[in-house]
C-alpha atoms as a PDB file:
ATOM      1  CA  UNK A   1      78.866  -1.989-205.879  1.00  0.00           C
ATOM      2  CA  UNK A   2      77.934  -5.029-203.699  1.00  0.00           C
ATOM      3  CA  UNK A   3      74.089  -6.294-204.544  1.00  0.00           C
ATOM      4  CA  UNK A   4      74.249  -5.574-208.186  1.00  0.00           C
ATOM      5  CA  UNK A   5      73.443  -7.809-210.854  1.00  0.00           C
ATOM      6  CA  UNK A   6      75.765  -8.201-213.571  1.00  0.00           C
ATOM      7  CA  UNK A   7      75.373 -10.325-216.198  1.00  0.00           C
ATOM      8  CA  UNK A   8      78.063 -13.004-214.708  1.00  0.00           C
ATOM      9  CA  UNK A   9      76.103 -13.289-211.565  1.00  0.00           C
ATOM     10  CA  UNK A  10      73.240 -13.965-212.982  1.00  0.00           C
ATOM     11  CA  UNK A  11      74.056 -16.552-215.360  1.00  0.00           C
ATOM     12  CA  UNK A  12      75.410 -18.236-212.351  1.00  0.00           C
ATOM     13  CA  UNK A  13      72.846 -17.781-210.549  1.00  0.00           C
ATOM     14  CA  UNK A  14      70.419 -19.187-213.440  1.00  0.00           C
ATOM     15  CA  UNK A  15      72.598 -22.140-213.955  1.00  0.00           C
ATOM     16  CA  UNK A  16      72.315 -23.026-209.813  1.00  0.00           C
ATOM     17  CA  UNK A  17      68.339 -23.715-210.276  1.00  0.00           C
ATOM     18  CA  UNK A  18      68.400 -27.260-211.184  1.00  0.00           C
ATOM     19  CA  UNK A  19      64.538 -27.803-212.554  1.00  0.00           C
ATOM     20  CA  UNK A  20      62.269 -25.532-214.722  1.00  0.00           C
ATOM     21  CA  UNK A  21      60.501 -24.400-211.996  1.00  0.00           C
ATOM     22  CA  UNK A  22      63.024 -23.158-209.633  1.00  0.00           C
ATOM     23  CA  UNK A  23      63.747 -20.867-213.466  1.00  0.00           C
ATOM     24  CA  UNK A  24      61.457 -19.925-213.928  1.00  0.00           C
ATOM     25  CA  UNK A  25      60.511 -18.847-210.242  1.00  0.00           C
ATOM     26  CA  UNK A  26      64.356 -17.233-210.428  1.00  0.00           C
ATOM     27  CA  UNK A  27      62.965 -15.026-213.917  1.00  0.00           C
ATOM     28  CA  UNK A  28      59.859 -13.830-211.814  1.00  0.00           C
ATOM     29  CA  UNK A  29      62.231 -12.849-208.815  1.00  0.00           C
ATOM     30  CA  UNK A  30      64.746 -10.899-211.304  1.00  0.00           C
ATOM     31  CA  UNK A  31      61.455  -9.740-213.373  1.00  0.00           C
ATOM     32  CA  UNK A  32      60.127  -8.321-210.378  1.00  0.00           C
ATOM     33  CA  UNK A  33      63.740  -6.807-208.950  1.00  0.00           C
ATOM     34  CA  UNK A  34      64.143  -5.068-212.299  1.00  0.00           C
ATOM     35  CA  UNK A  35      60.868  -3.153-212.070  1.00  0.00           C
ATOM     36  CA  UNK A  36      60.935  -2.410-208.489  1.00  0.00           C
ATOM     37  CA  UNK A  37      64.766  -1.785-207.779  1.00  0.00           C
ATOM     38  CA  UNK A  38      66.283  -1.016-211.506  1.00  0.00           C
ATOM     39  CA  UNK A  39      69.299   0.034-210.028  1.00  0.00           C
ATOM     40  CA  UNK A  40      70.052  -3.603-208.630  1.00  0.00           C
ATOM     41  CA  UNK A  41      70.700  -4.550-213.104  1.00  0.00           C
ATOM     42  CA  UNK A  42      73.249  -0.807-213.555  1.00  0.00           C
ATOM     43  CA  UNK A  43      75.770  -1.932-216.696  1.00  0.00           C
ATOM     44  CA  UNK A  44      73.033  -4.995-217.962  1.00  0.00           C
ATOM     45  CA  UNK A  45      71.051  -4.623-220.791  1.00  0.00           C
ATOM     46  CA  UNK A  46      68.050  -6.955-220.195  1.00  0.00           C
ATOM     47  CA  UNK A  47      64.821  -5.148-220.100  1.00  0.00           C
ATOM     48  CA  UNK A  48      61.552  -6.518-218.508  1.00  0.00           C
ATOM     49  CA  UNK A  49      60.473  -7.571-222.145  1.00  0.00           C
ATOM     50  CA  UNK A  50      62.860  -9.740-222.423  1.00  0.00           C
ATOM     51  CA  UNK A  51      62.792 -11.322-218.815  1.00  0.00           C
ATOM     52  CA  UNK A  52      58.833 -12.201-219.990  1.00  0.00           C
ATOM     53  CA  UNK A  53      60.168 -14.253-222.674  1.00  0.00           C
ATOM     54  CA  UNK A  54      62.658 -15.561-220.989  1.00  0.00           C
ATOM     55  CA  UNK A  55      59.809 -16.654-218.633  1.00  0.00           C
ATOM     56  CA  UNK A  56      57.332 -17.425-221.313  1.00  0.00           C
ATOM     57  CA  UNK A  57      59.462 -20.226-223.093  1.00  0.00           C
ATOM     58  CA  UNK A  58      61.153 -21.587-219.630  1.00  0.00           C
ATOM     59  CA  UNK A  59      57.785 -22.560-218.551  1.00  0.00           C
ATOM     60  CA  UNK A  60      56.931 -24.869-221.556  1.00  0.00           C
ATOM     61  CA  UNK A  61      56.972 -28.301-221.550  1.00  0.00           C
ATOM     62  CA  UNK A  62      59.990 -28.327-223.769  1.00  0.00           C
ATOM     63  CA  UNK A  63      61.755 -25.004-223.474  1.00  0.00           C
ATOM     64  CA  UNK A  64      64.105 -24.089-226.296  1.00  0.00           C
ATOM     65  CA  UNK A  65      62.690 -27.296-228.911  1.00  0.00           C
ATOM     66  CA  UNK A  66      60.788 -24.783-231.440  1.00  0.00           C
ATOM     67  CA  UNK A  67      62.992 -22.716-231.530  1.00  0.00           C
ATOM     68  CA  UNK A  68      66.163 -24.690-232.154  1.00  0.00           C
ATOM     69  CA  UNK A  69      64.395 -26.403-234.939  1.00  0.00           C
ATOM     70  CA  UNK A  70      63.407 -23.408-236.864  1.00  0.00           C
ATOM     71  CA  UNK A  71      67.190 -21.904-236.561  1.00  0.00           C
ATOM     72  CA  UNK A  72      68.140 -25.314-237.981  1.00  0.00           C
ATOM     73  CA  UNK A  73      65.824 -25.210-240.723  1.00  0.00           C
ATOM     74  CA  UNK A  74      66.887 -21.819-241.832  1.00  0.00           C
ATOM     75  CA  UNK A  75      70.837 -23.065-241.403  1.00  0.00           C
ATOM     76  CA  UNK A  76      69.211 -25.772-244.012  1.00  0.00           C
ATOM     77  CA  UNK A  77      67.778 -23.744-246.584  1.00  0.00           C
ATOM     78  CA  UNK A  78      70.878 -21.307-246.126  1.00  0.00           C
ATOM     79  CA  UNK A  79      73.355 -23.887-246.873  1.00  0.00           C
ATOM     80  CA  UNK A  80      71.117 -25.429-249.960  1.00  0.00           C
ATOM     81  CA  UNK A  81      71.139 -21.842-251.457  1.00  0.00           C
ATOM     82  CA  UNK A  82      74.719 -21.592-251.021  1.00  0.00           C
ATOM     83  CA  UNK A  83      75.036 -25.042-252.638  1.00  0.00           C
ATOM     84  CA  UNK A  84      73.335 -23.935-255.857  1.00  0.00           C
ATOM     85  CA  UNK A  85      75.455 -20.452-256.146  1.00  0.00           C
END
């Protein structure tokens, strides 16, 4: 099974590019592999919908800052509703 992606592999491989831009360039490479060579991904579940996200918030100025503030304000209002129950 040598040359398949797994999901190990490619976190580590994710976590070796060192700036947003090798990232995102690393998203468009897998993006690419998963349409052209499907098999390479057998036993992962990430689609090419999801590698466009991926892709899509990596290449912001500020990946990851919109939406770790809206799962904090919904932790907010969940714990203020629990606080009046």
């Amino acid at each position: 099974m040598e040359g398949i992606y797994n999901q190990e592999n490619l976190f580590i491989e994710f976590k070796m590019q060192k700036t947003k831009a090798n990232k995102v360039k690393f998203l468009k490479e897998m993006k690419e592999l998963k349409q052209t060579q499907p098999s390479l991904f057998r036993g992962t579940k990430i689609s090419v919908k999801q590698f466009d996200n991926l892709i899509n918030e990596w290449s912001k100025p500020h990946p990851w800052r919109e939406i770790n503030a809206e799962i904090k304000r919904n932790n907010k209002l969940i714990n203020e509703e629990e606080r009046l129950n």
